[in-house]
Protein backbone atom coordinates (compact mmCIF):
# COMPACT_ATOMS: atom_id res chain seq x y z
CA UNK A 1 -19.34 -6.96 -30.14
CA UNK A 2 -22.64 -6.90 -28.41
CA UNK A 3 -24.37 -3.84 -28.92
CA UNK A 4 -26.72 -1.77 -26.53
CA UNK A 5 -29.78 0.24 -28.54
CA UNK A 6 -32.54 2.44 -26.77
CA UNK A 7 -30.01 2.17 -23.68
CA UNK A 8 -28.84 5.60 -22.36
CA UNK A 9 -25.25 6.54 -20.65
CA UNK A 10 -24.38 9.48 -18.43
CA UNK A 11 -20.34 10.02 -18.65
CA UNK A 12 -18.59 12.63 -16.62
CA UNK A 13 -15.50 13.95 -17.55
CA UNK A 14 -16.10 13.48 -21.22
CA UNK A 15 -14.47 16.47 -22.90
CA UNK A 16 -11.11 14.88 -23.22
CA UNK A 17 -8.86 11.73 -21.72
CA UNK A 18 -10.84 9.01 -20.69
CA UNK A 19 -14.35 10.22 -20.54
CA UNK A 20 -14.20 11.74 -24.03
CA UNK A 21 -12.85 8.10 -25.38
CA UNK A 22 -15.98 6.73 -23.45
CA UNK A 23 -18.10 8.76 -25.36
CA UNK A 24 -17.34 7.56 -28.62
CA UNK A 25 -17.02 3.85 -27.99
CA UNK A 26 -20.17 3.82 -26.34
CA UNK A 27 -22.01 5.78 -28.95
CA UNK A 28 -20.54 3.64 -31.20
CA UNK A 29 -22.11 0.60 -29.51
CA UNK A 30 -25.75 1.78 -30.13
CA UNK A 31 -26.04 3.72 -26.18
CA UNK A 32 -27.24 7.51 -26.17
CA UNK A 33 -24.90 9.40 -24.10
CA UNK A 34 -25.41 12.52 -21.53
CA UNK A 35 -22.29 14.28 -21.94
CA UNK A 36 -21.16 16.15 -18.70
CA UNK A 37 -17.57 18.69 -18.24
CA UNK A 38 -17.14 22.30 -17.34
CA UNK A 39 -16.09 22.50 -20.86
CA UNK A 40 -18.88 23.79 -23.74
CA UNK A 41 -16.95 24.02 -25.96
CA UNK A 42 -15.00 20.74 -26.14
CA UNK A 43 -18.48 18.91 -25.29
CA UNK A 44 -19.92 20.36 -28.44
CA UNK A 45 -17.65 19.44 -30.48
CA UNK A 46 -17.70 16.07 -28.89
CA UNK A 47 -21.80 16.20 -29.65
CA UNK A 48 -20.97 16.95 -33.39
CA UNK A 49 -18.40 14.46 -33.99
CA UNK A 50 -20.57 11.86 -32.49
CA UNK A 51 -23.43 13.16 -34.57
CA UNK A 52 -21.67 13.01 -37.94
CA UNK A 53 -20.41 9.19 -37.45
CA UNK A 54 -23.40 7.26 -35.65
CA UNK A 55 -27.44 7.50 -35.36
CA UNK A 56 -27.70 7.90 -31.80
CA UNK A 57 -28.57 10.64 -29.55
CA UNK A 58 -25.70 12.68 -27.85
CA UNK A 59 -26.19 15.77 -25.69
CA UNK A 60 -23.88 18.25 -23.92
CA UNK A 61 -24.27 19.60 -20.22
CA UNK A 62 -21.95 21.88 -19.08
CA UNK A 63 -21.68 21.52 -15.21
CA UNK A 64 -19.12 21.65 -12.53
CA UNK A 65 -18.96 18.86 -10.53
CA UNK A 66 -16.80 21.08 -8.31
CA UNK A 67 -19.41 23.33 -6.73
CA UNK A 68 -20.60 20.47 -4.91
CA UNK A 69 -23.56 21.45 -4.00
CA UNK A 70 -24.84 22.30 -7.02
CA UNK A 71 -24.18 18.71 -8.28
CA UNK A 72 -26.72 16.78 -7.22
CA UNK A 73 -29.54 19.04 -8.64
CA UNK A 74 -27.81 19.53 -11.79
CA UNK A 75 -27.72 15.96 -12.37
CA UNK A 76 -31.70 15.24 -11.52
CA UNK A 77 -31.91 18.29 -14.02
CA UNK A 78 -29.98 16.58 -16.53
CA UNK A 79 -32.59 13.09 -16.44
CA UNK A 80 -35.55 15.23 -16.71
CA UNK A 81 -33.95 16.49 -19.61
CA UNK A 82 -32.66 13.27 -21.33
CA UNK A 83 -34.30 10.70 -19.81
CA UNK A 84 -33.76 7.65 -17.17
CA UNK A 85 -29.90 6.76 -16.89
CA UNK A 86 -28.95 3.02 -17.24
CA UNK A 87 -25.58 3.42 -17.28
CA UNK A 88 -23.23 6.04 -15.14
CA UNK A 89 -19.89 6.69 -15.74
CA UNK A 90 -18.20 8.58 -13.02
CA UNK A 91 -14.91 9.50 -15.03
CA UNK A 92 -15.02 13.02 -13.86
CA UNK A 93 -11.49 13.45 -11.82
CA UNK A 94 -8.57 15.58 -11.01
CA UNK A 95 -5.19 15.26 -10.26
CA UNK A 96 -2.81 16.57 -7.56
CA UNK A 97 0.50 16.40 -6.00
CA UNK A 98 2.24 17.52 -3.07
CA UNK A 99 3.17 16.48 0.24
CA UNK A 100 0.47 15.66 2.64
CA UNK A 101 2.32 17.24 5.67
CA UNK A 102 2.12 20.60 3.60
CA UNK A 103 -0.71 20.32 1.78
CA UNK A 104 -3.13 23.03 2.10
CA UNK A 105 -6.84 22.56 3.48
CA UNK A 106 -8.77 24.50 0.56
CA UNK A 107 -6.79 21.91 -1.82
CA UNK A 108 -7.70 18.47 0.32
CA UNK A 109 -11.35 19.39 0.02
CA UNK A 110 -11.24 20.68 -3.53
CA UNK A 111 -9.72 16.85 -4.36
CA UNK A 112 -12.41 15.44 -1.97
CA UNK A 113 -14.94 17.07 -3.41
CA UNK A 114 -14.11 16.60 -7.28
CA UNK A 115 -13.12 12.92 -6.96
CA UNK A 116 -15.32 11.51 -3.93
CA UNK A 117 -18.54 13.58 -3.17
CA UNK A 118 -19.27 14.83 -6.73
CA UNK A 119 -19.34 11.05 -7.24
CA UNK A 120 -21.92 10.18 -4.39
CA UNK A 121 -23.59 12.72 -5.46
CA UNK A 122 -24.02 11.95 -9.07
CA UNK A 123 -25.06 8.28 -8.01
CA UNK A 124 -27.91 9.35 -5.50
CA UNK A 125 -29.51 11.66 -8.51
CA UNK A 126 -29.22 8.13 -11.07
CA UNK A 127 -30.12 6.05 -8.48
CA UNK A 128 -34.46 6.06 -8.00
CA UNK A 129 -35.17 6.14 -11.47
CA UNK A 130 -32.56 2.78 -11.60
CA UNK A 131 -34.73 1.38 -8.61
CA UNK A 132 -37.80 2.08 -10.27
CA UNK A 133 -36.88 0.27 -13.29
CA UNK A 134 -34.90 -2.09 -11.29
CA UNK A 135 -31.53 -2.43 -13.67
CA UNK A 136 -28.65 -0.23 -14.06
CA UNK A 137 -24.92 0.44 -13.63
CA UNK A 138 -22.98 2.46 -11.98
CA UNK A 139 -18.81 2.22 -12.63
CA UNK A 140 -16.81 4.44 -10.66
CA UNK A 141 -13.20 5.23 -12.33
CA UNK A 142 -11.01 5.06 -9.69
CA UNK A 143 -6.57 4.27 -9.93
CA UNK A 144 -4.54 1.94 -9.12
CA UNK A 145 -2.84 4.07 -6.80
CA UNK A 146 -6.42 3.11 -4.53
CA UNK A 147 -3.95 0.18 -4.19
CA UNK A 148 -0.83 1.35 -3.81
CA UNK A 149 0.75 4.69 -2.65
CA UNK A 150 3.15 6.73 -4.31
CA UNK A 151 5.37 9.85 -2.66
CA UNK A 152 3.67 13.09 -3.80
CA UNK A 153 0.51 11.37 -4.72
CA UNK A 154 -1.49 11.27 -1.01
CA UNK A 155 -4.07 13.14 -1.40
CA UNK A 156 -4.79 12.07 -4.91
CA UNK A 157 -4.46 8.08 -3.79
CA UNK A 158 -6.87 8.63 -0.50
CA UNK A 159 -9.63 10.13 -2.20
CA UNK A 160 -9.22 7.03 -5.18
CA UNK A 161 -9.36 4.55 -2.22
CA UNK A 162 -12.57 6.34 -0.85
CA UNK A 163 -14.29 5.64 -4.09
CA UNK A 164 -13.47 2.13 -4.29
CA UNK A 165 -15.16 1.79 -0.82
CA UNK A 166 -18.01 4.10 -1.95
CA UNK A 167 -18.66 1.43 -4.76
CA UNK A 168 -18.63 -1.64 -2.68
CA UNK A 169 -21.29 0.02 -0.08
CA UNK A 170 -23.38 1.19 -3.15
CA UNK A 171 -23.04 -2.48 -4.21
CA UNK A 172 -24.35 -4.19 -1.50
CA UNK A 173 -26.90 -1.50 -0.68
CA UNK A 174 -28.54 -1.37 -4.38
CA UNK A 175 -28.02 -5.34 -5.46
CA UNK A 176 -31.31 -5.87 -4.61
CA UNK A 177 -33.21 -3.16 -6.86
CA UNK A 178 -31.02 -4.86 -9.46
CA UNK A 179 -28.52 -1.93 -9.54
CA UNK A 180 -24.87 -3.44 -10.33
CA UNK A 181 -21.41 -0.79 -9.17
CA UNK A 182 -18.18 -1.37 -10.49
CA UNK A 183 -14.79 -0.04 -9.79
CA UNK A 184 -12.28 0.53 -12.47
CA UNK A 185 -8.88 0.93 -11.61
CA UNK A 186 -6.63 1.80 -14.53
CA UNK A 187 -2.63 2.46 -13.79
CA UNK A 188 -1.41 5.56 -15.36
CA UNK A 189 -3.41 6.52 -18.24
CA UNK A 190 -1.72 8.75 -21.12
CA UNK A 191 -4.70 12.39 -20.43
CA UNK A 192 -4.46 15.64 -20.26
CA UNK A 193 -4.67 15.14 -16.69
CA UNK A 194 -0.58 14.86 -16.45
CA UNK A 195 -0.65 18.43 -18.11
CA UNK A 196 -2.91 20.33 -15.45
CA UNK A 197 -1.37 22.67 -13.04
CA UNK A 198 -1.94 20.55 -9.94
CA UNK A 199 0.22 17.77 -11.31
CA UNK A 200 3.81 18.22 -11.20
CA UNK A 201 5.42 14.86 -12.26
CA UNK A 202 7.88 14.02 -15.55
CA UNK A 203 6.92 10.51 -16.18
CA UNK A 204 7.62 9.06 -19.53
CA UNK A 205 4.00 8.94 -21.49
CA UNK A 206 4.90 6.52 -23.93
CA UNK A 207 4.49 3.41 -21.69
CA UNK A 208 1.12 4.49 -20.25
CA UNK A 209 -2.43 3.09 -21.26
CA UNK A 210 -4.49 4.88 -23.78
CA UNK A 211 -7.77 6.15 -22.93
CA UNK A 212 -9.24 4.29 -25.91
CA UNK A 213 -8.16 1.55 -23.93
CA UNK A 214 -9.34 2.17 -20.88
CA UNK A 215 -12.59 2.88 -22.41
CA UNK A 216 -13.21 -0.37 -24.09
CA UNK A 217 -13.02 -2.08 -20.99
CA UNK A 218 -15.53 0.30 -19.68
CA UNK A 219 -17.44 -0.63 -22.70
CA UNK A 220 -16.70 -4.36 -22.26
CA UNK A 221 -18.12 -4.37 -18.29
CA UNK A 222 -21.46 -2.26 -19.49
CA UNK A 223 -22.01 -4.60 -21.82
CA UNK A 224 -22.12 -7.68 -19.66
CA UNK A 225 -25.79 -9.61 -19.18
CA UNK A 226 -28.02 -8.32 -16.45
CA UNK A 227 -26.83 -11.86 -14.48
CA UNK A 228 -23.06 -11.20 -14.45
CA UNK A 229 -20.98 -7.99 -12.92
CA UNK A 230 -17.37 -7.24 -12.57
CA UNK A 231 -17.25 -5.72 -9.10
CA UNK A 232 -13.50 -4.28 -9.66
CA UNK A 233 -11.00 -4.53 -12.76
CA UNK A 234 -7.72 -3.35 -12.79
CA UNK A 235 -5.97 -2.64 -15.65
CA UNK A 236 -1.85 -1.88 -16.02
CA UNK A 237 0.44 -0.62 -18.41
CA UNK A 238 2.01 -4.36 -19.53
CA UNK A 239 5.22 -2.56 -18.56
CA UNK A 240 4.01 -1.98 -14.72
CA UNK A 241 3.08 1.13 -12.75
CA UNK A 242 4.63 4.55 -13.78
């Protein structure tokens, strides 16, 4: 495997699931990694386990990338702190379900918010230090159900779909300061996610992906030479969507 030293990643969402998989393959690949949650706790001890099996540099910032406007700010905060950003995860996420014909306003913009804007957001505070040094990249996690809708999952599927058309703007407007965006879009992913109280669904967990799969590709993609991107990359449980 290639291996990335003196390169620095900011991951959101990295207490558990996903992001928190992230974390350790990329630390494990030579990057130093800005760890951002709501969680402390879990990001400490996601610092410490980090710090007892590798040499690099891991820190924890406890912010919530659902007081929106806050975000932004935090996130500049966060690079004067640790430094410029080449690579962003946006992992951060929630789930929801419901119907859309009864679904209440408060909850639309608190999935909005979490798993669109808090996104834009965190890419304009990465972005003019990328610029400057004119490399970076941004990868957005998005779902597969960007592609395709499922009953109960609206709100949830819009707001995926909104960031894979967030990355492909950010794409073409940031190519030429040598910023690269891609869009990951995983089917149903074996997280803690499926065990939050917005998510009401009995799907069998067995047959989903694993987040340390998941975050090898993630790995994979940052990894790539400066003259190559994946713009999107779907990946699917081999037995088919859940």
């Amino acid at each position: 495997m290639n291996t990335a030293s003196n390169r620095c990643a900011l991951i959101t969402g990295a207490s558990t699931g996903i992001g928190r998989a992230t974390a350790l393959v990329f630390a494990r690949a030579g990057f130093d990694v800005a760890l951002v949650s709501r969680s402390a706790d879990k990001l400490q001890a996601l610092v410490d386990e980090i710090g007892s099996t590798t040499s690099v540099r891991a820190q924890s910032f406890p912010i919530d990338l659902g007081v929106i406007d806050q975000v932004k700010p935090q996130i500049e905060n966060l690079i004067e702190t640790f430094g410029t950003i080449d690579v962003l995860v946006n992992n951060a996420g929630m789930g929801y379900t419901g119907s859309l014909a009864q679904m209440p306003l408060t909850d639309w913009c608190q999935v909005v918010n979490l798993n669109l804007t808090s996104v834009f957001q965190c890419i304009q505070a990465v972005l003019p230090a990328m610029r400057v040094q004119n490399s970076g990249m941004i990868i957005n996690v998005a779902s597969i159900a960007a592609r395709q809708a499922f009953p109960e999952w609206g709100a949830y599927g819009i707001s995926k779909a909104a960031v894979v058309a967030l990355s492909r703007a950010f794409s073409v407007e940031e190519r030429e300061h040598g910023v690269r965006v891609v869009t990951i879009l995983p089917g149903a992913v074996n997280t803690p996610l499926w065990d939050t109280e917005t998510v009401q669904a009995d799907f069998d967990r067995s047959g989903m992906l694993t987040p340390d799969l998941v975050a090898n590709a993630i790995l994979q993609t940052a990894l790539l030479p400066p003259g190559a991107v994946v713009e999107e990359l779907t990946i699917m449980p081999s037995g088919g969507a859940l």
